[in-house]
Protein backbone atom coordinates (compact mmCIF):
# COMPACT_ATOMS: atom_id res chain seq x y z
CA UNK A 1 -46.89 -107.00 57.51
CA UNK A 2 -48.05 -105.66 54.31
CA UNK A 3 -51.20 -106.97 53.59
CA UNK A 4 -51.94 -105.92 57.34
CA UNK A 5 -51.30 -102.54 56.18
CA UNK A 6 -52.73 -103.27 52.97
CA UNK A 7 -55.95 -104.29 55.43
CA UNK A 8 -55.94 -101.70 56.96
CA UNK A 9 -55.89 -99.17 53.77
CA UNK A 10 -58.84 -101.25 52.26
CA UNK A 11 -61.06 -100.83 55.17
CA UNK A 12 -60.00 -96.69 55.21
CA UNK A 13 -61.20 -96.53 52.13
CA UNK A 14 -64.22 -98.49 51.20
CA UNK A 15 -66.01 -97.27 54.45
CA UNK A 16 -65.42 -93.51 53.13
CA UNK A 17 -63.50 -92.53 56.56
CA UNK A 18 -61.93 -89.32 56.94
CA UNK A 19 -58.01 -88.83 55.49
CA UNK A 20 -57.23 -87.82 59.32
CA UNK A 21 -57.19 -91.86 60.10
CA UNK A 22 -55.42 -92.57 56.75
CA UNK A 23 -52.82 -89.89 57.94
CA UNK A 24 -52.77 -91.81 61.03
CA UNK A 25 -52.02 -95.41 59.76
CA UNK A 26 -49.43 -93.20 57.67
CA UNK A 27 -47.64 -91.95 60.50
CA UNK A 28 -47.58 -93.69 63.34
CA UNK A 29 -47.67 -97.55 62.18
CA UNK A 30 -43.90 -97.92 62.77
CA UNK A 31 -44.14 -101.13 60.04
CA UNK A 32 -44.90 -98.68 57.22
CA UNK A 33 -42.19 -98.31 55.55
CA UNK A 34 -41.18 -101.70 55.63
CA UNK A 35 -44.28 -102.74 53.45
CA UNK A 36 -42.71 -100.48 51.18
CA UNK A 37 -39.17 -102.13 51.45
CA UNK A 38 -40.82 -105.28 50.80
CA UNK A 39 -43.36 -104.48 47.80
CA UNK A 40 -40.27 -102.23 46.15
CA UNK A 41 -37.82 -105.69 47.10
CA UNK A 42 -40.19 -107.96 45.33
CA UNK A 43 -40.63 -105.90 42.51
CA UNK A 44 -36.71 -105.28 41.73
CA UNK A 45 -36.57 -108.88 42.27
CA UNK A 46 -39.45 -109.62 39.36
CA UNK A 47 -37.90 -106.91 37.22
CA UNK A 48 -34.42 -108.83 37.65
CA UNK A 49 -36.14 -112.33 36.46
CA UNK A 50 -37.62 -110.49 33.16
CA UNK A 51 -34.70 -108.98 32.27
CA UNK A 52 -33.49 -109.96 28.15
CA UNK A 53 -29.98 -111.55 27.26
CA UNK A 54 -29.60 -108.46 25.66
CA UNK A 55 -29.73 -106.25 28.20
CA UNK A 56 -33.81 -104.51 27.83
CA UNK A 57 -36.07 -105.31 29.47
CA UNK A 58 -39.31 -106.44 27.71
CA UNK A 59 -42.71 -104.42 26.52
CA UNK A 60 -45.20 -104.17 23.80
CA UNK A 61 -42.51 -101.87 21.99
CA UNK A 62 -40.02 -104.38 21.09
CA UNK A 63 -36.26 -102.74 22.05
CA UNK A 64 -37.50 -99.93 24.06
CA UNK A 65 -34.89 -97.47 25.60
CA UNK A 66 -37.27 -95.69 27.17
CA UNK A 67 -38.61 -98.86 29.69
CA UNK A 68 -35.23 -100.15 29.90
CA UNK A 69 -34.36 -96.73 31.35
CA UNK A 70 -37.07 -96.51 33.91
CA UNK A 71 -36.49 -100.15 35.45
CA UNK A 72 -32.65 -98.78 35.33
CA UNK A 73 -34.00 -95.77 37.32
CA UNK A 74 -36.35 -98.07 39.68
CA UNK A 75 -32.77 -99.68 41.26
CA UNK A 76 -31.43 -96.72 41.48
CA UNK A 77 -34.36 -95.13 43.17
CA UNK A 78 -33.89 -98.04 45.89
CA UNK A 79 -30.37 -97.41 46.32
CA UNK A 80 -28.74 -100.01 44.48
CA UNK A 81 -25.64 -98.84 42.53
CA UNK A 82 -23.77 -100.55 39.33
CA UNK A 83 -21.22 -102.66 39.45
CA UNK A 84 -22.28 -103.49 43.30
CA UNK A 85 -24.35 -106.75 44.54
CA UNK A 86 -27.10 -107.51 44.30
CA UNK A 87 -27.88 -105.48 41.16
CA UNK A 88 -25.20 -103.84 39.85
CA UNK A 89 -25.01 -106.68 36.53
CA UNK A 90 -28.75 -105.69 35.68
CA UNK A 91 -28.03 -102.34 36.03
CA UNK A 92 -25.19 -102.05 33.86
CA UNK A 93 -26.45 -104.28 31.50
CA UNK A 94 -29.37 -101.87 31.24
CA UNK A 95 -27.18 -99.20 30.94
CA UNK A 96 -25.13 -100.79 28.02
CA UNK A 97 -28.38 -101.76 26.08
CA UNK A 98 -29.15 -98.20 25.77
CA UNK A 99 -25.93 -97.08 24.95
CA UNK A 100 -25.60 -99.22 22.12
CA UNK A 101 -29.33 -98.21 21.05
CA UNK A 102 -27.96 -94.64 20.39
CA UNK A 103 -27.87 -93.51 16.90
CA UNK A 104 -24.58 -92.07 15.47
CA UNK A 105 -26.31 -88.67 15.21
CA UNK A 106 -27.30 -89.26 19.40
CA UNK A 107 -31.03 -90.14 19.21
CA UNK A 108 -31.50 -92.79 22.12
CA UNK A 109 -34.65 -93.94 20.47
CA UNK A 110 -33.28 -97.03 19.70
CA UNK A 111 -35.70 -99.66 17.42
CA UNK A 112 -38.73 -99.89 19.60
CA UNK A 113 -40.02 -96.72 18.67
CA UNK A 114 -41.33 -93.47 21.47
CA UNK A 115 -39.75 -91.24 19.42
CA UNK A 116 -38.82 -88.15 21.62
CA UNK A 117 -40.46 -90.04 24.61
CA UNK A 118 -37.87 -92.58 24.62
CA UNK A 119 -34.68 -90.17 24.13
CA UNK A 120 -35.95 -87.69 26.54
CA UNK A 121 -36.46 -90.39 29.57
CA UNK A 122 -32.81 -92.50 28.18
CA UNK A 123 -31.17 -89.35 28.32
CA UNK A 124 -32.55 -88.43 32.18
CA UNK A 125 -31.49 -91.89 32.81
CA UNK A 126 -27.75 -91.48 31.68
CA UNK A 127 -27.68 -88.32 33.22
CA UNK A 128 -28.66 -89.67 37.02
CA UNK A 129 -26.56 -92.81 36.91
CA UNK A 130 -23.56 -90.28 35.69
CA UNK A 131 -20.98 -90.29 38.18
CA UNK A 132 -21.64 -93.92 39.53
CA UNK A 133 -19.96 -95.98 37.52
CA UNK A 134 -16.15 -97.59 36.60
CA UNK A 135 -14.37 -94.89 34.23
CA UNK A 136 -15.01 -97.06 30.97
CA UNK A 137 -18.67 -96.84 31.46
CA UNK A 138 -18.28 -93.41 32.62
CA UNK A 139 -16.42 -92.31 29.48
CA UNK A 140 -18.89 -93.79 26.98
CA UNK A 141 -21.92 -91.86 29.16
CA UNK A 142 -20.45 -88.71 28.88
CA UNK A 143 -19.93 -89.29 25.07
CA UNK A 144 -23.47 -90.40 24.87
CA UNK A 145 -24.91 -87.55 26.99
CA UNK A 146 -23.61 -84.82 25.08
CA UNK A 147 -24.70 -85.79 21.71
CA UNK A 148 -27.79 -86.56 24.02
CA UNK A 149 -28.79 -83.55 24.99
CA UNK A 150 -27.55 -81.41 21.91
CA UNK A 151 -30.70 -83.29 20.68
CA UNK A 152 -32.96 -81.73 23.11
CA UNK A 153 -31.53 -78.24 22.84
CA UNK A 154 -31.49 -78.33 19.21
CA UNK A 155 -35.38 -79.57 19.17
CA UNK A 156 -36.57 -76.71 21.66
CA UNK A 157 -35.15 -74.20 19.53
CA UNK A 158 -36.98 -75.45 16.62
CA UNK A 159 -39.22 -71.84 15.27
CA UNK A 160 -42.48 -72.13 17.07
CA UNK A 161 -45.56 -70.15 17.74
CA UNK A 162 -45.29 -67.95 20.46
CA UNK A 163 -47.41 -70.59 22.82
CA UNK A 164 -45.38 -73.30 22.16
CA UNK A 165 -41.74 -71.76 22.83
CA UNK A 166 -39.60 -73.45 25.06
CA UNK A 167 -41.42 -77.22 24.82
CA UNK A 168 -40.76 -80.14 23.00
CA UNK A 169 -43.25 -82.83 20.78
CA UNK A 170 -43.16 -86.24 19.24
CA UNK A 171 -39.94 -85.46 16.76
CA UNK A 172 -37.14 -83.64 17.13
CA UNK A 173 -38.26 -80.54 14.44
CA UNK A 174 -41.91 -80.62 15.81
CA UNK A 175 -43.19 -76.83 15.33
CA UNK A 176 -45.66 -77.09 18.66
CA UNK A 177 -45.11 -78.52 21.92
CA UNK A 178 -46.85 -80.37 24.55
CA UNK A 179 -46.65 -80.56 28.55
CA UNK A 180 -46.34 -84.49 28.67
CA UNK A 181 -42.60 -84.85 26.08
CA UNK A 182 -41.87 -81.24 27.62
CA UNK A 183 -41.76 -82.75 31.29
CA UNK A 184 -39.47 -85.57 30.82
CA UNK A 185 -37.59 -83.14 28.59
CA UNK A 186 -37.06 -80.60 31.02
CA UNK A 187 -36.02 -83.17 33.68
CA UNK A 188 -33.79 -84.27 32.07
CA UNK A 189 -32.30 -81.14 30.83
CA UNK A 190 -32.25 -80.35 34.81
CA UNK A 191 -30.38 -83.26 35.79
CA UNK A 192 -27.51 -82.81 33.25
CA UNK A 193 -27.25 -79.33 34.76
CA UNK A 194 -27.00 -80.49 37.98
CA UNK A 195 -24.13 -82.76 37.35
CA UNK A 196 -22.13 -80.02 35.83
CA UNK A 197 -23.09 -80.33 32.00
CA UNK A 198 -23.20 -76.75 29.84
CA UNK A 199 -27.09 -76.76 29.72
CA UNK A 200 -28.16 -73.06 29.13
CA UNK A 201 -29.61 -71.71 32.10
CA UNK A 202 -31.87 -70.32 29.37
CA UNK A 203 -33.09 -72.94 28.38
CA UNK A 204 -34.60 -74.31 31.72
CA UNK A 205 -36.58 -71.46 31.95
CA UNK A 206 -37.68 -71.20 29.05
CA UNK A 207 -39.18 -74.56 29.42
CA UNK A 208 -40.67 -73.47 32.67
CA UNK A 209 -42.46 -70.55 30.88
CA UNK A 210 -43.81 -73.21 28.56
CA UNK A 211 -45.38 -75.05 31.08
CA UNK A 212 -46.80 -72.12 32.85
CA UNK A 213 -48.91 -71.80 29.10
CA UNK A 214 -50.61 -74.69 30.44
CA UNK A 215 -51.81 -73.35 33.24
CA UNK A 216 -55.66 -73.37 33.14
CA UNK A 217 -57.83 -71.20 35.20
CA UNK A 218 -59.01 -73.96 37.86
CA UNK A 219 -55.32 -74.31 38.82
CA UNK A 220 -54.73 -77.28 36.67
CA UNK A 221 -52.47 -77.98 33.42
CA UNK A 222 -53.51 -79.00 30.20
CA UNK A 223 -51.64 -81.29 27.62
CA UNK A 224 -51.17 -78.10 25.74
CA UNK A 225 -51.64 -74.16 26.04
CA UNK A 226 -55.26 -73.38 25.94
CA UNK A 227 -56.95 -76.64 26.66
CA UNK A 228 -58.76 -78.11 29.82
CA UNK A 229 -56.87 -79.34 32.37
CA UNK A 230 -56.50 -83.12 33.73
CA UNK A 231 -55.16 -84.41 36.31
CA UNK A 232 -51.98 -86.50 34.86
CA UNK A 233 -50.38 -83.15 33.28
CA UNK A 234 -50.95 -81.32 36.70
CA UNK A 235 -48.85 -83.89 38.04
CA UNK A 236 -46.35 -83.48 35.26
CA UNK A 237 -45.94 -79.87 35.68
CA UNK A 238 -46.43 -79.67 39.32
CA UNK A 239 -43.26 -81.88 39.61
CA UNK A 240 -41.20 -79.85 37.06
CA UNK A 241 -42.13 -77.23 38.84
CA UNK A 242 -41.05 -77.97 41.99
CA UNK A 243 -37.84 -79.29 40.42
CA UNK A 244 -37.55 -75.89 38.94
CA UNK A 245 -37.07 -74.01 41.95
CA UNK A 246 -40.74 -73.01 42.27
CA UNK A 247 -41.32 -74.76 45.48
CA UNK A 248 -45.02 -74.03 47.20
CA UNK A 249 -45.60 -71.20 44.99
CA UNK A 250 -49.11 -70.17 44.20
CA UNK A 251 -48.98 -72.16 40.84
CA UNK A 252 -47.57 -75.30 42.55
CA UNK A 253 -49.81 -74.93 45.64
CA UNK A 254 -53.04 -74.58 43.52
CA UNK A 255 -51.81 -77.51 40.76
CA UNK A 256 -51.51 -79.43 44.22
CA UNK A 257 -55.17 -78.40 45.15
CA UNK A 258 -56.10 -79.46 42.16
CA UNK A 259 -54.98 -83.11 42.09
CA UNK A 260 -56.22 -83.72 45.94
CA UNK A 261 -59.24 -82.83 44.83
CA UNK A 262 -59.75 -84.40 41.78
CA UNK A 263 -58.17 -87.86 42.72
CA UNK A 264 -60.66 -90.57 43.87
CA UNK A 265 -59.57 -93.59 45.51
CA UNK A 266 -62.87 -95.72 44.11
CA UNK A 267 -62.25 -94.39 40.95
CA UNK A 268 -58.02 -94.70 39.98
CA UNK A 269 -58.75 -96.87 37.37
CA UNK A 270 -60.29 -94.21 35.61
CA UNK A 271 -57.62 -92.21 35.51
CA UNK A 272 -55.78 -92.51 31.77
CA UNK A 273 -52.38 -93.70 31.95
CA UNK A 274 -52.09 -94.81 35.45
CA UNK A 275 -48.63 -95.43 36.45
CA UNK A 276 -47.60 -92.59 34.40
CA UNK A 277 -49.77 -90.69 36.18
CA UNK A 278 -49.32 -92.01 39.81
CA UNK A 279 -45.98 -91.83 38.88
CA UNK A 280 -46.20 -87.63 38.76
CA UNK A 281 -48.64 -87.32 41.49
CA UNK A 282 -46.61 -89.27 43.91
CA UNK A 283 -43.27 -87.41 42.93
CA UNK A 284 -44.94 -83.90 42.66
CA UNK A 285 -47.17 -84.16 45.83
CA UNK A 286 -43.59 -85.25 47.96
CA UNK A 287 -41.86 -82.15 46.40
CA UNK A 288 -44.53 -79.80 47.73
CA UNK A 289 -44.54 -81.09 50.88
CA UNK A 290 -46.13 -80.36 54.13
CA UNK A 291 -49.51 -81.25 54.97
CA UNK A 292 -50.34 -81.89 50.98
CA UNK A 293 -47.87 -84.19 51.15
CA UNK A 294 -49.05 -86.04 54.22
CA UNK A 295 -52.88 -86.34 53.34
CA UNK A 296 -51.96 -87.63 49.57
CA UNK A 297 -49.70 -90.46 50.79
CA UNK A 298 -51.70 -92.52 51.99
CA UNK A 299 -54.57 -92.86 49.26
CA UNK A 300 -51.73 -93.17 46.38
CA UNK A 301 -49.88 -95.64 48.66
CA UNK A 302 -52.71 -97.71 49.07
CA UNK A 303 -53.83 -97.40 45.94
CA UNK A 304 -50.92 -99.09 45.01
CA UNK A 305 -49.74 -101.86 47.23
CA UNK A 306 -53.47 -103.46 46.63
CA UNK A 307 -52.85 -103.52 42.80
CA UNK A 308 -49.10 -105.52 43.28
CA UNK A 309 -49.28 -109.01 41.98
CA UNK A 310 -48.03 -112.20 43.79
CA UNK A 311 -45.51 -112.52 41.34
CA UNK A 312 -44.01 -109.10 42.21
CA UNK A 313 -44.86 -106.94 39.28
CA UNK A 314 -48.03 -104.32 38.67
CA UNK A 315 -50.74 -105.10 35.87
CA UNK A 316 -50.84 -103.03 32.59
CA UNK A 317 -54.38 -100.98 33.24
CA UNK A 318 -55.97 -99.26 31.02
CA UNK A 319 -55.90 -99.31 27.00
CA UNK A 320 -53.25 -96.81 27.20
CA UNK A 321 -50.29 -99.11 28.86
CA UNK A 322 -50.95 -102.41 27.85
CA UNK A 323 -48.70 -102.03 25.15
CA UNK A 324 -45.82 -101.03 27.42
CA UNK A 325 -46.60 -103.99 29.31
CA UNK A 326 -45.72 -105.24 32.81
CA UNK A 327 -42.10 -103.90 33.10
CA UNK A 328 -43.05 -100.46 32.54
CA UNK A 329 -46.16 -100.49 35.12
CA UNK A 330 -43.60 -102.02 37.59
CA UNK A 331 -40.43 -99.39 37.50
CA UNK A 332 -43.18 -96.90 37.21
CA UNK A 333 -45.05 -98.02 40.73
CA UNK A 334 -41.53 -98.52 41.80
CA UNK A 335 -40.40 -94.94 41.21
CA UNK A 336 -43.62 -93.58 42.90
CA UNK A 337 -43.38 -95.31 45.92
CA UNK A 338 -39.91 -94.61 47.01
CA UNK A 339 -39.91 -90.97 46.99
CA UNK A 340 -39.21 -90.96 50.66
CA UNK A 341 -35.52 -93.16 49.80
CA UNK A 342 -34.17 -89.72 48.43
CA UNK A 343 -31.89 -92.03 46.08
CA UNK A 344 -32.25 -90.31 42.74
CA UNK A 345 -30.28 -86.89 42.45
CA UNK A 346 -32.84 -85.17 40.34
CA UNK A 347 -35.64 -85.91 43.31
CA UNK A 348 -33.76 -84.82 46.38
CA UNK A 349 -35.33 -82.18 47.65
């Protein structure tokens, strides 16, 4: 049933038709979702297979917490718990691999490098599978997640110019900011709070008011305050946005504007880092909702599902992520296309 609807996707969009009979195909197939089931199954399955002894799972970036914590996040996103069948052993053993990657001072970087990239996404990770697991486990997460995040609030207060207050950078004492480490910062940030962790109310917004520095006149965000816009960072901060509590306001409806129009279904593999990207506009585009929502799906959905190889997994495309490698392009096509599985706390709407 998938490559039927992966058929009928192809033929949508090399003849050019109108999104009304994507929308359609969308809607009313009642098989839909179950391509999804299936491509997600498969890929869980392949991610399972690459898994190492030591609990990571492999990329360019030898030891990396931060893809480790994304295919942890890609079970979860499906529903799958630790501890439980089928893949509760390569969850946990994800989960242990990046606790034991944490530095006595709490960075989650780990040895494969990402710097505030990789602590940032670990520490969102800890933070969503908090309050799922066995009370050993559970004790050593809290531990982890409060050194964790004293990291983060320590680096946002860090002196900065007035434009780059209330973001984060590469390292930990970095004196500017940008939207990309700011996004998975702030997520993460958000999570903890929603479980119940003492994260300043302050500082969520003042991450929020960093973010709306990157606001550009067209309606899009820029990887920092005062330069052009793209469409990867509109998906970053439409997302935190949204996550934020600034649901289909004018800067979230515009930033959505913004990436409809600018995304072009011949053209994906121009966009620079594409499963980090797709990853944003699927998660953004389902938090704003309503018609947005319903015209974008199809076109990243099919974008998608035609790229999955037989094997399970999603090429590395582009210069920018073949160092990652497949495991990373994987959980990342993973986590975009089960939005709709409303598994992952820090996504429910």
């Amino acid at each position: 049933m998938a490559s039927s609807i992966l058929l009928a996707f192809a033929v949508l969009f090399a003849s050019g038709n109108s999104s009304s009979a994507a929308e359609k195909v969308f809607k009313q197939d009642p098989q839909y979702q179950k391509s999804f089931d299936d491509s997600v199954d498969r890929a869980l399955a392949y991610l399972a297979k690459s898994q190492l002894p030591d609990g990571s799972f492999p990329g360019g970036m030898a030891k990396n917490t931060a893809i480790t914590s994304l295919c942890v996040m890609a079970y979860l996103a499906r529903g799958y718990s630790p501890g439980l069948a089928p893949y509760g052993e390569t969850i946990d053993r994800g989960i242990d691999f990046v606790l034991a990657s944490q530095s006595p001072d709490g960075s989650l970087i780990g040895h494969g490098g990402g710097q505030m990239y990789s602590h940032n996404i670990s520490t969102l990770m800890l933070s969503e599978v908090s309050g799922m697991l066995n009370p050993e486990r559970q004790k050593k997460v809290d531990a982890a997640l409060g050194k964790a995040l004293r990291i983060i609030l320590d680096a946002q207060r860090v002196q900065k110019q007035d434009a780059h207050r209330g973001g984060w950078r590469y390292e930990r004492n970095s004196n500017d900011s940008d939207l990309s480490h700011s996004g998975w910062a702030l997520m993460a940030l958000r999570s903890a709070r929603n479980n119940g962790a003492p994260v300043p109310k302050e500082a969520i917004e003042d991450a929020v008011r960093f973010i709306m520095k990157c606001r550009a006149q067209d309606g899009g965000f820029a990887y920092q305050p005062g330069g052009g816009a793209t469409i990867a960072q509109t998906g970053v901060a439409l997302l935190c946005l949204e996550l934020c509590s600034r649901h289909r306001e004018d800067a979230t409806i515009k930033a959505g504007e913004y990436i409809s129009s600018k995304y072009d279904v011949n053209k994906t593999h121009e966009i620079p880092f594409f499963y980090y990207a797709h990853y944003y506009f699927a998660q953004g585009m389902f938090q704003l909702g309503d018609d947005q929502w319903e015209k974008f799906a199809p076109k990243i959905y099919g974008t998608l599902l035609k790229l999955q190889k037989e094997d399970g997994s999603w090429p590395p495309i582009g210069q920018h992520e073949t160092q990652p490698g497949p495991c990373y392009a994987t959980a990342m096509a993973v986590l975009a296309l089960s939005v709709t599985y409303h598994q992952l706390p820090i996504y429910q709407r």
